[in-house]
Protein backbone atom coordinates (compact mmCIF):
# COMPACT_ATOMS: atom_id res chain seq x y z
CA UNK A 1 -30.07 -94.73 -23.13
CA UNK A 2 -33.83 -95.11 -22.60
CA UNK A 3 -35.20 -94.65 -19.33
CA UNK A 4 -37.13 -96.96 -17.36
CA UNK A 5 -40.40 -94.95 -18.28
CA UNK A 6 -39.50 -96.17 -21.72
CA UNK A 7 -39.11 -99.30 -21.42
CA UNK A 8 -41.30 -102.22 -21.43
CA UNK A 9 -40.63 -104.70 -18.56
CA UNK A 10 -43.42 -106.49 -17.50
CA UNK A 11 -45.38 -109.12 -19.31
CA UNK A 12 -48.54 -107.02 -19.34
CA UNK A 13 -46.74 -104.59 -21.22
CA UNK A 14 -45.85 -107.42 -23.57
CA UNK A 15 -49.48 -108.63 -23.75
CA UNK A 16 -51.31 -106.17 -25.90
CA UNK A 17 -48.67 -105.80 -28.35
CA UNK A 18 -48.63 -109.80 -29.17
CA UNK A 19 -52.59 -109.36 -29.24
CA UNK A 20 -52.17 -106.65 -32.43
CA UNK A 21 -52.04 -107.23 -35.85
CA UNK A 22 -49.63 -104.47 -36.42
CA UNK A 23 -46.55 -106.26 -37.18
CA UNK A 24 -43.70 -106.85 -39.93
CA UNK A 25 -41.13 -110.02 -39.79
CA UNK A 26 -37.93 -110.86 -41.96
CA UNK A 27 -34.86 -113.36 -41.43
CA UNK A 28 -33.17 -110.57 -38.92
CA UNK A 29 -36.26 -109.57 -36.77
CA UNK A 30 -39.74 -109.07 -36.33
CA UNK A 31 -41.16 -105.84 -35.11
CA UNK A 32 -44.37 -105.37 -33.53
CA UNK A 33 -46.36 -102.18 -33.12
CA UNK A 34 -49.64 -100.36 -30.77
CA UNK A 35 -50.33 -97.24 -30.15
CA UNK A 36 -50.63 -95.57 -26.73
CA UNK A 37 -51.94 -92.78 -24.86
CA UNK A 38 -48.19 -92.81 -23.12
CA UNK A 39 -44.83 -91.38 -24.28
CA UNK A 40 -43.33 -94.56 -26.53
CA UNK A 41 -42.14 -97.18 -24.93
CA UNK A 42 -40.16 -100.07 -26.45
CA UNK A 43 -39.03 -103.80 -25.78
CA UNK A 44 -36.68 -106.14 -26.96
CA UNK A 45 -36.52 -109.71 -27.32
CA UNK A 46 -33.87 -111.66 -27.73
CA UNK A 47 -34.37 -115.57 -26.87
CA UNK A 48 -32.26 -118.76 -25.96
CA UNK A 49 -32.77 -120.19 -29.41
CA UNK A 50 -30.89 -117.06 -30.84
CA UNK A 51 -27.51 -118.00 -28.61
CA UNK A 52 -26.73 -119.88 -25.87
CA UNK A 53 -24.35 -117.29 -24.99
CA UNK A 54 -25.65 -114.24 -22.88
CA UNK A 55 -23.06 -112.60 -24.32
CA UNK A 56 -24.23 -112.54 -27.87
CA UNK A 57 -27.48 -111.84 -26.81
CA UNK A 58 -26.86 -108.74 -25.03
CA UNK A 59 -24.78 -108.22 -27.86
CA UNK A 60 -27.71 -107.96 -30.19
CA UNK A 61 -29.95 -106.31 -27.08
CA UNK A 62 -27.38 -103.67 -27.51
CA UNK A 63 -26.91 -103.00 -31.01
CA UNK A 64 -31.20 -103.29 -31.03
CA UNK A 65 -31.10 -100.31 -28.42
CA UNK A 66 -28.49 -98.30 -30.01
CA UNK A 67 -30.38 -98.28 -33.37
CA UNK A 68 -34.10 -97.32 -31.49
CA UNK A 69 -32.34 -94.48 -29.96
CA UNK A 70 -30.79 -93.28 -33.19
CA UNK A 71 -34.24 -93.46 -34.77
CA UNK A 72 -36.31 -91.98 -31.66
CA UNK A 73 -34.48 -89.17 -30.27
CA UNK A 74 -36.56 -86.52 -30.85
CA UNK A 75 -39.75 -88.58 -31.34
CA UNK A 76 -42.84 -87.06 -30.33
CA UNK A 77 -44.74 -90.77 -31.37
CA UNK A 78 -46.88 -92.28 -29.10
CA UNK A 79 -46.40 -96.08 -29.50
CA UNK A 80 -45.66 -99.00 -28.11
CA UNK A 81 -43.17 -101.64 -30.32
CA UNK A 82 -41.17 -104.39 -29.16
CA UNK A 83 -38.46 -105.76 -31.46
CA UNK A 84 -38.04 -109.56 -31.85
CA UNK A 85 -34.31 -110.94 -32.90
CA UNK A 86 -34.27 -113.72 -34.93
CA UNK A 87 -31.41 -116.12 -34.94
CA UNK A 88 -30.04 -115.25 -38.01
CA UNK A 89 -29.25 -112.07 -36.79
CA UNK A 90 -26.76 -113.48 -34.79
CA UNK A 91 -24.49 -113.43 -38.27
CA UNK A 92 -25.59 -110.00 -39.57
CA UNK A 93 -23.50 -106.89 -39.82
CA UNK A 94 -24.89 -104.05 -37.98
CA UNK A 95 -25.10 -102.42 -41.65
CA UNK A 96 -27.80 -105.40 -42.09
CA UNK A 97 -29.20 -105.23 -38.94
CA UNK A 98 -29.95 -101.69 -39.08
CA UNK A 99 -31.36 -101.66 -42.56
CA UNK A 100 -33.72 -104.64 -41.60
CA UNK A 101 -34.94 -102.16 -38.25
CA UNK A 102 -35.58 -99.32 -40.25
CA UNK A 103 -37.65 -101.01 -43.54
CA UNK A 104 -39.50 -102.40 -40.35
CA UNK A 105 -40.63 -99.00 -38.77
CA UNK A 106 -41.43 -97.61 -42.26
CA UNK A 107 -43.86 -100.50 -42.89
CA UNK A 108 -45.49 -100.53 -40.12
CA UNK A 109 -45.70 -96.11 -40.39
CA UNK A 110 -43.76 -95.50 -37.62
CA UNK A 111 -40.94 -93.63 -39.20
CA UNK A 112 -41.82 -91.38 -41.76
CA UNK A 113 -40.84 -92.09 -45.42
């Protein structure tokens, strides 16, 4: 779905955007924000303490990614944002999940209103 140019891999990609105030948290998932001089570029998180289980955690990596690329397709942003998943998204419907994503991005003004 996203390319690797798109994607943030390394931990000094990572660095800068736990550095910024630019962030928004509920129960499902926190999102954190920068901007960039590069085409955006986004991360996901999705930790031991969610699930033991790789499994469910790619699970949510997926439905995380799926949801991004619905919102960015045609984005012309230039941003950085890494999305955090919280372990009681774990139980969330992907209705839930995907409301929780986008009330993120509009607080932090990434999507328009």
């Amino acid at each position: 779905m996203f390319n690797q140019s798109q994607r943030l891999r390394l931990d000094k990609d990572f660095k800068p955007l736990f550095a910024s105030k630019h962030s928004s948290y509920d129960d499902l998932m926190g999102v954190r924000v920068i901007k960039s001089e590069n085409n955006p570029r986004f991360g996901i998180i999705v930790s031991n303490k969610v699930s033991k289980l790789a499994v469910e955690r790619n699970k949510l990596k997926r439905r995380t990614r799926a949801l991004l690329h619905r919102f960015f397709r045609a984005s012309s942003l230039k941003f950085d944002l890494v999305v955090i998943v919280l372990p009681k998204a774990k139980n969330a419907t992907f209705q839930e999940f995907s409301l929780s994503l986008q009330q993120h991005l509009r607080k932090l003004q990434v999507l328009s209103k």
